[in-house]
Every structure is written in C-alpha cells, then in structure tokens.
Protein backbone atom coordinates (compact mmCIF):
# COMPACT_ATOMS: atom_id res chain seq x y z
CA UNK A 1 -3.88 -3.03 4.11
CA UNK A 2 -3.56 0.26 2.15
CA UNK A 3 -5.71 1.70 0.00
CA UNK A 4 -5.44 1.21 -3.41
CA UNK A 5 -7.51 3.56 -5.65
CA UNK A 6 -8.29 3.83 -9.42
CA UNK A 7 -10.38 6.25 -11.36
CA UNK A 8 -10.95 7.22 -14.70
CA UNK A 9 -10.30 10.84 -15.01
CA UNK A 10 -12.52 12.97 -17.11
CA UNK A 11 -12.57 16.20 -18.81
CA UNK A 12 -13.11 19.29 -15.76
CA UNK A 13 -13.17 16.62 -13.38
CA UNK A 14 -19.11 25.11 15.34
CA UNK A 15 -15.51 26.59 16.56
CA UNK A 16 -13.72 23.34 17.73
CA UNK A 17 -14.02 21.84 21.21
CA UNK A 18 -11.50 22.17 24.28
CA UNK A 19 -7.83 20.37 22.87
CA UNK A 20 -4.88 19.31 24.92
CA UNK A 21 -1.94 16.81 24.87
CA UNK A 22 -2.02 13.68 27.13
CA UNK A 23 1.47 12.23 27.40
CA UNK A 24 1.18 8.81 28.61
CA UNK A 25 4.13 7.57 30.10
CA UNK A 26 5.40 3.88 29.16
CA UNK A 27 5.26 2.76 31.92
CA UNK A 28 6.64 -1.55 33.03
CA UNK A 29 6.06 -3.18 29.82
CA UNK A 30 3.01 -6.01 29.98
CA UNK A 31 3.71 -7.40 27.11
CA UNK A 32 7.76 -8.34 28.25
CA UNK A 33 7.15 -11.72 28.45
CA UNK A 34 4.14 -12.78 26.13
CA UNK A 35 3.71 -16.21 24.55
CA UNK A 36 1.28 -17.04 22.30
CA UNK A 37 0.05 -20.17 20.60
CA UNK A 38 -1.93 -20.31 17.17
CA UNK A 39 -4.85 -22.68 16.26
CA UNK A 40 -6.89 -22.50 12.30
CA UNK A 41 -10.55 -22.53 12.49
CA UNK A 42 -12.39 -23.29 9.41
CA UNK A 43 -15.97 -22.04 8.97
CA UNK A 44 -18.36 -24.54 7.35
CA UNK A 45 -19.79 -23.09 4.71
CA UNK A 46 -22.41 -26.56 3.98
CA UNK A 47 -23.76 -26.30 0.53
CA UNK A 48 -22.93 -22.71 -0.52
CA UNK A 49 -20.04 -20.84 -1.16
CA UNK A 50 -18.59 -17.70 0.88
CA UNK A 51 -17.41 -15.51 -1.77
CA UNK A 52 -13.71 -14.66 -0.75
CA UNK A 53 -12.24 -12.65 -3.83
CA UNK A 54 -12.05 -9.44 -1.49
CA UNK A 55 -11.11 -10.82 1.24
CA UNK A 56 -13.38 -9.59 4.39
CA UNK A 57 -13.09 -6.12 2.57
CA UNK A 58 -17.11 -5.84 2.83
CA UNK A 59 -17.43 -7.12 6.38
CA UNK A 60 -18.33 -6.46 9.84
CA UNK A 61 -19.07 -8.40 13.43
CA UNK A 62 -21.48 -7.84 15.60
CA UNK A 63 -21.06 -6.53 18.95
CA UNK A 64 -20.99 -9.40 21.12
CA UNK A 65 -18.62 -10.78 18.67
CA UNK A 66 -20.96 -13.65 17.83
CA UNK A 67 -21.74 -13.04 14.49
CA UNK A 68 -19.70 -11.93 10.85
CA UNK A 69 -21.33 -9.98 8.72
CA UNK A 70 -20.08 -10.24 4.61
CA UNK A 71 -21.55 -8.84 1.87
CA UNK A 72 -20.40 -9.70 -1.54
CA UNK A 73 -21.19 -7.84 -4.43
CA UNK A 74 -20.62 -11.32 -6.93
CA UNK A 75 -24.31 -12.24 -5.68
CA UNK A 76 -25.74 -8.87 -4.15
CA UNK A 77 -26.34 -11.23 -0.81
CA UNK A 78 -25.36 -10.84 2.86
CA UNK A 79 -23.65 -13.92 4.59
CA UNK A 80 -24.26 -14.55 8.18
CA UNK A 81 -21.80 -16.47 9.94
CA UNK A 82 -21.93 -17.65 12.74
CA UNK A 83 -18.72 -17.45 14.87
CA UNK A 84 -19.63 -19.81 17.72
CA UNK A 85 -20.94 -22.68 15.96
CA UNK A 86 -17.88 -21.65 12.81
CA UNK A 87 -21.06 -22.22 9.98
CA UNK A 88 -23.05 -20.29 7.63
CA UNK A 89 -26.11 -19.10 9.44
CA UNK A 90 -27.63 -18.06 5.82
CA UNK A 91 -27.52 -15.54 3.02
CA UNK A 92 -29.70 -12.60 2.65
CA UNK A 93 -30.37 -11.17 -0.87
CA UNK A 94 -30.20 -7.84 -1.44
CA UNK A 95 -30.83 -5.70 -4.78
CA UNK A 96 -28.42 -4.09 -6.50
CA UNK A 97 -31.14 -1.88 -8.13
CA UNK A 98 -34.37 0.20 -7.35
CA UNK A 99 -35.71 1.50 -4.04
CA UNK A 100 -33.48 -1.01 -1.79
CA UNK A 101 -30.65 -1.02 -4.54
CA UNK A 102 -27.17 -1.10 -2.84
CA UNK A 103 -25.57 -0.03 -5.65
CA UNK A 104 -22.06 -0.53 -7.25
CA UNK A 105 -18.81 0.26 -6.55
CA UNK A 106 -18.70 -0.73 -2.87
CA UNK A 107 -15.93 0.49 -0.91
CA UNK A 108 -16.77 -0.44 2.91
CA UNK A 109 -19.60 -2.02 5.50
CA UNK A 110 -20.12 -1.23 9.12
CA UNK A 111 -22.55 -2.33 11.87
CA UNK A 112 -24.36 0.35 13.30
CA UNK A 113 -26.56 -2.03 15.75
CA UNK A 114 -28.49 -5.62 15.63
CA UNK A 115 -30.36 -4.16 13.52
CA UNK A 116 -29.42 -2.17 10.93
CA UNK A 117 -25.39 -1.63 8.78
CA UNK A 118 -24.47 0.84 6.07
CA UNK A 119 -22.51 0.14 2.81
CA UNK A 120 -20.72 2.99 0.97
CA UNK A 121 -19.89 3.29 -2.24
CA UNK A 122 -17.41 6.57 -3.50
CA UNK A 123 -20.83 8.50 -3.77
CA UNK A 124 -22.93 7.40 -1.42
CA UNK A 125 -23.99 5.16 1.58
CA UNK A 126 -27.21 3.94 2.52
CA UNK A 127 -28.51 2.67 5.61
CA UNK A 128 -30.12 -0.98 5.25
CA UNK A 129 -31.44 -3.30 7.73
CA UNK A 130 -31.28 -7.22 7.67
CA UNK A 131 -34.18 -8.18 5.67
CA UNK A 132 -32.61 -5.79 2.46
CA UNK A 133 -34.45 -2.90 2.80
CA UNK A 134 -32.99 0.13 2.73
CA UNK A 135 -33.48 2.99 5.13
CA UNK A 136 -32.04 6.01 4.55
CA UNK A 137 -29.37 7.06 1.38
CA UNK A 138 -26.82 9.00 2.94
CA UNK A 139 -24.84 12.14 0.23
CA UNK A 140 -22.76 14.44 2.93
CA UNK A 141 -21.82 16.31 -0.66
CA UNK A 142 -25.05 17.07 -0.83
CA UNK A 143 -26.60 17.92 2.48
CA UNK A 144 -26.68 21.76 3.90
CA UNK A 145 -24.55 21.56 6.77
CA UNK A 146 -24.64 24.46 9.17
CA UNK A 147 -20.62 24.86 10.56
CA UNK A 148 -18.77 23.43 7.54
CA UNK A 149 -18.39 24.92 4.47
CA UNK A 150 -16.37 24.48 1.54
CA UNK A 151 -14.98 20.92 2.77
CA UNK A 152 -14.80 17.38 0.73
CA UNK A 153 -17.10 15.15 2.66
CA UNK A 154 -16.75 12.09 0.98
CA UNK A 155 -18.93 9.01 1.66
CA UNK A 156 -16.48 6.43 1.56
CA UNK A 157 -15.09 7.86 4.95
CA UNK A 158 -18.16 7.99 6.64
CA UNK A 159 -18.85 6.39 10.11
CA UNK A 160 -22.16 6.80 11.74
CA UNK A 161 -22.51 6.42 15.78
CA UNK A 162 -24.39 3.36 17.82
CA UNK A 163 -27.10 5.48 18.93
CA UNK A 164 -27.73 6.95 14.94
CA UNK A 165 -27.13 10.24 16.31
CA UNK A 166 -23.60 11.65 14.40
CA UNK A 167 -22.31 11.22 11.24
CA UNK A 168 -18.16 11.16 11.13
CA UNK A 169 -15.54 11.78 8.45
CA UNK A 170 -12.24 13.37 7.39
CA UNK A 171 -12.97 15.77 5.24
CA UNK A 172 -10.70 15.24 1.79
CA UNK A 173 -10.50 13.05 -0.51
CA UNK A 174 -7.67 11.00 -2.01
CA UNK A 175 -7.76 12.02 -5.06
CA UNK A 176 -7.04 15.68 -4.20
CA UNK A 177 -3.58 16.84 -5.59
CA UNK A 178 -3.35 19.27 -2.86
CA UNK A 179 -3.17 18.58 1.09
CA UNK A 180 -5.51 19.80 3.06
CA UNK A 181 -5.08 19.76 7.47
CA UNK A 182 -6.54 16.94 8.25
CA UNK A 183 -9.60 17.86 10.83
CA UNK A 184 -12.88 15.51 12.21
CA UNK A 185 -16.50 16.51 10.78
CA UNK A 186 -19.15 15.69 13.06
CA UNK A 187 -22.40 16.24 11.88
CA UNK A 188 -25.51 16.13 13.66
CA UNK A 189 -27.70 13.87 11.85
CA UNK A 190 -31.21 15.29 12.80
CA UNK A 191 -30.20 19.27 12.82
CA UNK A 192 -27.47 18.65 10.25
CA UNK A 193 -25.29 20.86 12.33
CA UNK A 194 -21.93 19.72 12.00
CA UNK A 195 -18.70 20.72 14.08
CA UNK A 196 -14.56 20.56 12.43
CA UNK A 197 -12.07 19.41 14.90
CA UNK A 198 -8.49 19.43 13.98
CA UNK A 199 -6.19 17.45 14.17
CA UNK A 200 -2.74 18.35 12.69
CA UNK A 201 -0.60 15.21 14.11
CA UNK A 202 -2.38 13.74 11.24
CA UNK A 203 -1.55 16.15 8.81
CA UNK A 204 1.26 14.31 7.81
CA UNK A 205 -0.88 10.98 6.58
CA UNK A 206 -1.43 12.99 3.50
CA UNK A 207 2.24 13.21 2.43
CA UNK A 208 2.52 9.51 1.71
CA UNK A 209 0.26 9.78 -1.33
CA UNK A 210 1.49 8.97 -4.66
CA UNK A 211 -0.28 8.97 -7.90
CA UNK A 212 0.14 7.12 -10.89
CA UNK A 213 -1.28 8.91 -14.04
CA UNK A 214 -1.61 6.60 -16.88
CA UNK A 215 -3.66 7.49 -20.08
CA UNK A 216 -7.20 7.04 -18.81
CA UNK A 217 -6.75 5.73 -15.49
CA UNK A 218 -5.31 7.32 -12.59
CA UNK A 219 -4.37 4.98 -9.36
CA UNK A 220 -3.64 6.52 -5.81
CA UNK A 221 -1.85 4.69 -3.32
CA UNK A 222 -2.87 6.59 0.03
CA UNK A 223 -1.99 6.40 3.63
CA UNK A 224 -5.60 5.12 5.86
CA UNK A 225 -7.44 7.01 8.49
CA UNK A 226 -9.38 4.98 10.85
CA UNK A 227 -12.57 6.03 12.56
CA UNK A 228 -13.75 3.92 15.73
CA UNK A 229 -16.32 4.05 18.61
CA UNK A 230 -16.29 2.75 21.94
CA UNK A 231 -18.07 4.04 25.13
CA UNK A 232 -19.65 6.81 23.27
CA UNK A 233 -16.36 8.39 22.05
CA UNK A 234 -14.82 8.49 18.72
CA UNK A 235 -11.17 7.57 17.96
CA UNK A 236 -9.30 8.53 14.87
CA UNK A 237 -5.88 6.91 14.13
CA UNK A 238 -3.74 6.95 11.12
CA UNK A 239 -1.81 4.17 9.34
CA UNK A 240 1.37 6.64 9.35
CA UNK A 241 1.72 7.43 13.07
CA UNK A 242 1.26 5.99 16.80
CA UNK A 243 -0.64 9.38 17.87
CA UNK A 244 -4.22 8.85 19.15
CA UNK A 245 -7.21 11.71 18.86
CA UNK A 246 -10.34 10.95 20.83
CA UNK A 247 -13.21 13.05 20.77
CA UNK A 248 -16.27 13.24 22.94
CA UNK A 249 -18.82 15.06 20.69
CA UNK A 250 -21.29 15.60 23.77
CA UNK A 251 -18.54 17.58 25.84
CA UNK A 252 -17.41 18.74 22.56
CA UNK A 253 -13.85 18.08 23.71
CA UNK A 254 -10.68 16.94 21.92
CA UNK A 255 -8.01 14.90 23.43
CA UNK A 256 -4.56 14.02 21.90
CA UNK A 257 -2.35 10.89 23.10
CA UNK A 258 1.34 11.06 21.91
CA UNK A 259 4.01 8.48 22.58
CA UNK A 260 7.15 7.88 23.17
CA UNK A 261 7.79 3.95 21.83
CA UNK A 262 11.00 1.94 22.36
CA UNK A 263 10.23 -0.79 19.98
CA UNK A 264 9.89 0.87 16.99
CA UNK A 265 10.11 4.82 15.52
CA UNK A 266 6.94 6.90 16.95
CA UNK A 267 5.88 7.63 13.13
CA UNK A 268 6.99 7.38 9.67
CA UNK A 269 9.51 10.14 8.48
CA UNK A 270 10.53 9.71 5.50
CA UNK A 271 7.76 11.02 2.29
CA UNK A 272 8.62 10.19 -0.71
CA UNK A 273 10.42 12.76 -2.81
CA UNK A 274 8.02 12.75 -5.44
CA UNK A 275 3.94 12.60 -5.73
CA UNK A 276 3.44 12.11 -8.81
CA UNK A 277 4.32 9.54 -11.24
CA UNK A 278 3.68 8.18 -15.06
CA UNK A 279 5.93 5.28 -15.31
CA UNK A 280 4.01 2.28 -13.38
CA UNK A 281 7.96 1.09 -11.88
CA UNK A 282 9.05 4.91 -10.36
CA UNK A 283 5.33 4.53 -9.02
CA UNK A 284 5.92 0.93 -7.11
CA UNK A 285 9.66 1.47 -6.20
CA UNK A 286 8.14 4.69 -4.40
CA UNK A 287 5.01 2.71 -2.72
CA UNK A 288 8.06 -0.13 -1.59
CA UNK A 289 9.96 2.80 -0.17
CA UNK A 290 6.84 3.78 2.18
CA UNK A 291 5.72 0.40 3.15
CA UNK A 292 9.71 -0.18 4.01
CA UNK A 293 8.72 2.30 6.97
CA UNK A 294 6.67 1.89 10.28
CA UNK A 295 2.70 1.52 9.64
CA UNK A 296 0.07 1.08 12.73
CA UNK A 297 -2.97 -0.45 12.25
CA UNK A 298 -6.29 0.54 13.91
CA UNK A 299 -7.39 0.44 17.60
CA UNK A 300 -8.62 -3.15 18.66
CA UNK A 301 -10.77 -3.70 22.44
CA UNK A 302 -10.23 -6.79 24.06
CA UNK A 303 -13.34 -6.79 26.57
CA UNK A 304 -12.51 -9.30 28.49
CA UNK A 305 -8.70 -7.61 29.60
CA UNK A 306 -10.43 -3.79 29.21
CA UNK A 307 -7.31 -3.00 27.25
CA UNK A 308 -7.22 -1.61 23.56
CA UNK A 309 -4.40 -3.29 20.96
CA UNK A 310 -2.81 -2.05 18.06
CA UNK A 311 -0.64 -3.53 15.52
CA UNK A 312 2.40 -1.86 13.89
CA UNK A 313 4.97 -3.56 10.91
CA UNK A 314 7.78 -2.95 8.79
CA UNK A 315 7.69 -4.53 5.13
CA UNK A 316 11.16 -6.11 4.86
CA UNK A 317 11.62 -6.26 1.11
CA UNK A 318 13.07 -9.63 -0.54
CA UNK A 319 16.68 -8.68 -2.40
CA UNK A 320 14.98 -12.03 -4.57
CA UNK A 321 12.11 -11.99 -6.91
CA UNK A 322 12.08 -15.71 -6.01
CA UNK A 323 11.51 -15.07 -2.43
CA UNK A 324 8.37 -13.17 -1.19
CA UNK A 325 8.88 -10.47 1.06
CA UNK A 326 8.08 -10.42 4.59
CA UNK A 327 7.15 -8.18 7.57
CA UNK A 328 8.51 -7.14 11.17
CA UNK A 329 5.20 -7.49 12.95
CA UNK A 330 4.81 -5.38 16.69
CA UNK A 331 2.18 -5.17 19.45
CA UNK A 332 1.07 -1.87 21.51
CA UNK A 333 -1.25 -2.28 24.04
CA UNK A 334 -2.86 0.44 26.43
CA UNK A 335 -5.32 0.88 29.44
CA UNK A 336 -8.87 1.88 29.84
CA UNK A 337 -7.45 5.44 29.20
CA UNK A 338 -5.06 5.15 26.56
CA UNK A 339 -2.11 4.89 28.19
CA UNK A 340 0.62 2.73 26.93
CA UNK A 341 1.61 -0.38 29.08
CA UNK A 342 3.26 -2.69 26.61
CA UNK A 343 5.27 -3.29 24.10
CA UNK A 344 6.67 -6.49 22.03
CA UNK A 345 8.06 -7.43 18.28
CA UNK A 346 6.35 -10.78 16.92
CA UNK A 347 9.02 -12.54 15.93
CA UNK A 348 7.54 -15.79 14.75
CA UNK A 349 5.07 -14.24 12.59
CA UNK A 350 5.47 -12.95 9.52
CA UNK A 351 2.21 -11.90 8.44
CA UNK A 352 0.44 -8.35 9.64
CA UNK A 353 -3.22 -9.60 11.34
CA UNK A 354 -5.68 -8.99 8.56
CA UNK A 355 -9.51 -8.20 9.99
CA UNK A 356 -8.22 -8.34 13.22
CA UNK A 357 -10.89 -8.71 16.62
CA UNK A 358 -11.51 -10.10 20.46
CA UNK A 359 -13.45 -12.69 21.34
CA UNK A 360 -13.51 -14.93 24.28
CA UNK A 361 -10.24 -13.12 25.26
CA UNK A 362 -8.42 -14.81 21.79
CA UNK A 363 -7.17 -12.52 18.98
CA UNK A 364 -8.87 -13.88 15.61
CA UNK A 365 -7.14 -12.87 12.24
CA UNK A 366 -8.60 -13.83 8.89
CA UNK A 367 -6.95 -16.38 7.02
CA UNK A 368 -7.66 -18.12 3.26
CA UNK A 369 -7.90 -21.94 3.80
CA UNK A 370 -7.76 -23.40 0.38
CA UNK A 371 -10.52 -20.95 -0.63
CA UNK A 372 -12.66 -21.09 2.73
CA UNK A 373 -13.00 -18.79 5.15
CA UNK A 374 -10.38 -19.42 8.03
CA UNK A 375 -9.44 -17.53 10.92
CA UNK A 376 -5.95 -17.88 13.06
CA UNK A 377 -6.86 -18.05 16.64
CA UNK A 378 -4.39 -16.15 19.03
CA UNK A 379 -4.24 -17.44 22.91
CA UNK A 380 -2.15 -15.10 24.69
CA UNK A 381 -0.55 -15.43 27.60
CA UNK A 382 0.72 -12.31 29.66
C-alpha cells in the first residue's frame, strides 16, 4: 500500500563505504511450475475486540513468527496475538500522555527484540517495552550528528537494528517540493556518529510524488522506501523498482543488485507529467496513471527455504465504475545472496498480499473476515 499523506500547511512552514554492482543472472526459473492452495484462518478474539480500522498499519511479529504485535490508537492498548493457538493472548495499556505517553499521530511500529518495539509518530519515536513504559524518545531532527549535516531525518522513516546499536533512515521527507538523491543515514546510536550512503537507483522513487494543494490541507501521494534487517545487514528497496541495496554498516560496504526480469518491466518509467495539482480529479487520474505501472513490494525471508520473496503488481483499472478494479499480481524469489532464481504471474489472485510473512514454510497475508482479524494461508508447492 502507498502512502497517503495529509498536512495542514501553515504560514513559513563519514565518506561512504566501498560500492559496486552485483548482476545476478536469472538463472532456471524455480518458480516455473508453482501451485498453491489457500486456506482462511480466523483469530479468536474471545470477549474483546481487535480494533481493525487501520488495518495491521500499527503492527509487527515477532521473530520466531509466533506472536502479532498491534497497537491501536482507538484504546492506547497493545494486542498480543497469538499465531499458533490463532487467539488473543491479551491487551496491554499504554498512555497516550505523560512520561510513558505514546503520543498521537502514529505512523508505524517495529520489533526491535522480545523485549522492547518503537512507535513513530511524524515527530518522533520512542522506544517502549511490553509492560508500557517507555525507554528512550528518539528526535534525529534534533540530535548533533557528527557526518551528516544539513539532511531531513525524519522519524517516521526510522528503523533501529536488533542489537540497538544503529539508527537507519532516508533522509527527506515527503513533503519536500524538491528531490533530493536518495542516500542511507546510519547513525551510531551511542557516539551519534552517523555515515550517508547513496544510493541513486533510488533516486527515481521521488519522481512519482504528486501533491494535491487544497485550501488548508495539502495531501501527498508518495512512492515507499523499505528498510529491512536480516543477518546483521540492512536492505533498502523501493516500491518503484526491482533494484536491491544492502549495506553492511560494520564493513562499511555498499552492495547493489540489479536485474534483468522477464515477467514484468525491471522498474516503473513513466512519471507523471505534472507534480502538482489543485483539482482533487487531475490529482487521482494522475495517482491511477502510476499505480497502472509496475510496483514491488518489500523483501520477505522464508526461513525454512533460506530464500527471500518479493511481490510485484500492476493495477488494472475497471473501464466500469460498477466493477472494482483489479491487479496483475507476480512473485520474485532469490537465494541466500540475492540472486534471482524465479519468476511467476499469480493468475488466480487478484489481490496484492497485504502484511505479508513466513511461517511454518506457509505465506500468511492479512485478510478482513466480517470485521475479525483473518489471515489467507499460502501452501506452496515448488
């Protein structure tokens, strides 16, 4: 899903490590002959109710894929749900106010460990373990970083490693009028030494930005970045192309993957003529127009096949208003080391994974079940 951003405007609103290009050749295609069959699990939620008005927007899972994490700001209160037994473990309160306050606005959570998760809001994020107390308030804007100057760090991209050791963001924000090359901060959370490394395959995320300006409000339709970890590397994708950036911040080395794809275009390539709009229809035809083109998801590990997934559709717009619109869903997958060894269009489904995730081998995707929390369970077989 893309983001979708309003705000009110007001009045006067280390050098980089070693970088090279890995070409990974496509080599037989896995995924030739996959089958798959679908089954609906429905959590039980017994005498309370999971709170499902944004979705799993405010979620994470834990890291043996046991557990889902979901905040909701209706209640201030953290479900835990327990993925084994498909019930609601419990809820944990949390204040919205004060010392532990989480504050408003929320844009994002993510598991850091067992033991502790972060929630950001456009300002801020703060560090909070599972009894709602709050740690540590995180403000890269205001923080005295030795190595980057004069950059955007905004909160609500923020990632922070396993181990507590880095903080990680694209510097920018998506409310800036002007593009900016689109480079990795990584910041040294004790020394608050921070390193840029760029990376300008993803320069071109920026381009599918387009602004509505109406009175008051101002809503931004923007292109996603996505930050991972796994095996004590970071990976940075983008919504608009199939490139793939990893960076090891303890060699302090970059490492670009570029590919050559037979099932669908490589990247999007066609921006929209104009950026800026103050009639709400000009805006949407222009936002159809971009979601008409290719879009990749983020990087998915399936443990149990050591292989990383990743998602890709075209929005195939109804010539009805009648008749909803529907999407050309794909599957990449690649090794241990990122190189691509499969390709396949979903034909049968019509709906892009939403909250996607491994376990037990099975792909689970959330799904609304009259207002529960539901998952579609993938079985592949390949």
């Amino acid at each position: 899903m893309r983001k979708l951003l309003l705000l009110f405007c007001l009045p006067s609103f280390f050098p980089c490590g070693k970088s090279k290009d890995s070409k990974s050749p496509n080599a037989d295609n896995s995924l030739a002959n996959l089958t798959f069959s679908i089954d609906t699990l429905v959590v039980n939620p017994g005498k309370e109710i999971i709170d499902l008005s944004n979705h799993l927007r405010l979620a994470d899972i834990s890291k043996d894929r046991k557990k889902l994490f979901l905040f909701t700001e209706s209640d201030n209160q953290l479900s835990v749900i327990n993925l084994d037994q498909l019930n609601l473990e419990k809820k944990i309160p949390y204040e919205q106010e004060g010392p532990n306050g989480v504050g408003s606005f929320l844009w994002n959570l993510d598991r850091i460990s067992d033991e502790k998760f972060y929630l950001m809001s456009f300002n801020t994020a703060a560090i909070f373990d599972f009894k709602g107390i709050k740690h540590e308030t995180i403000n890269l804007e205001e923080e005295d970083l030795q190595g980057i100057k004069d950059k955007t760090l905004q909160n609500n991209r923020l990632k922070v490693t396993e181990d507590l050791k880095w903080y990680n963001t694209v510097p920018g924000s998506d409310f800036d009028k002007q593009d900016q090359p689109v480079e990795l901060a990584i910041i040294n959370r004790e020394s608050k030494e921070g390193r840029l490394y760029p990376m300008p395959t993803l320069d071109k995320t920026q381009a599918y930005k387009v602004i509505l300006s109406d009175g008051p409000m101002m809503q931004v339709y923007a292109e996603e970045f996505f930050l991972s970890e796994f095996f004590d590397k970071l990976f940075v994708t983008s919504s608009v192309t199939s490139d793939i950036y990893m960076i090891e911040p303890k060699s302090d080395s970059l490492v670009r993957y570029s590919y050559e794809l037979k099932q669908t275009p490589k990247e999007k390539t066609e921006p929209p003529t104009r950026n800026e709009f103050t009639e709400r229809e000009g805006w949407r035809e222009e936002v159809n127009k971009i979601h008409s083109q290719i879009t990749f998801g983020e990087l998915v590990w399936d443990e149990s096949r050591k292989c990383f997934f990743r998602f890709a559709n075209f929005l195939k717009p109804s010539l009805s208003e009648d008749i909803p619109s529907k999407r050309q869903v794909f599957l990449l997958a690649f090794d241990e080391n990122l190189t691509l060894i499969g390709e396949t269009e979903f034909e049968d489904l019509e709906e892009f994974p939403e909250f996607p995730f491994f376990k037990d081998g099975n792909l689970y995707s959330y799904v609304n079940v009259e207002d529960e929390l539901g998952y579609a369970v993938f079985t592949f077989d390949f």
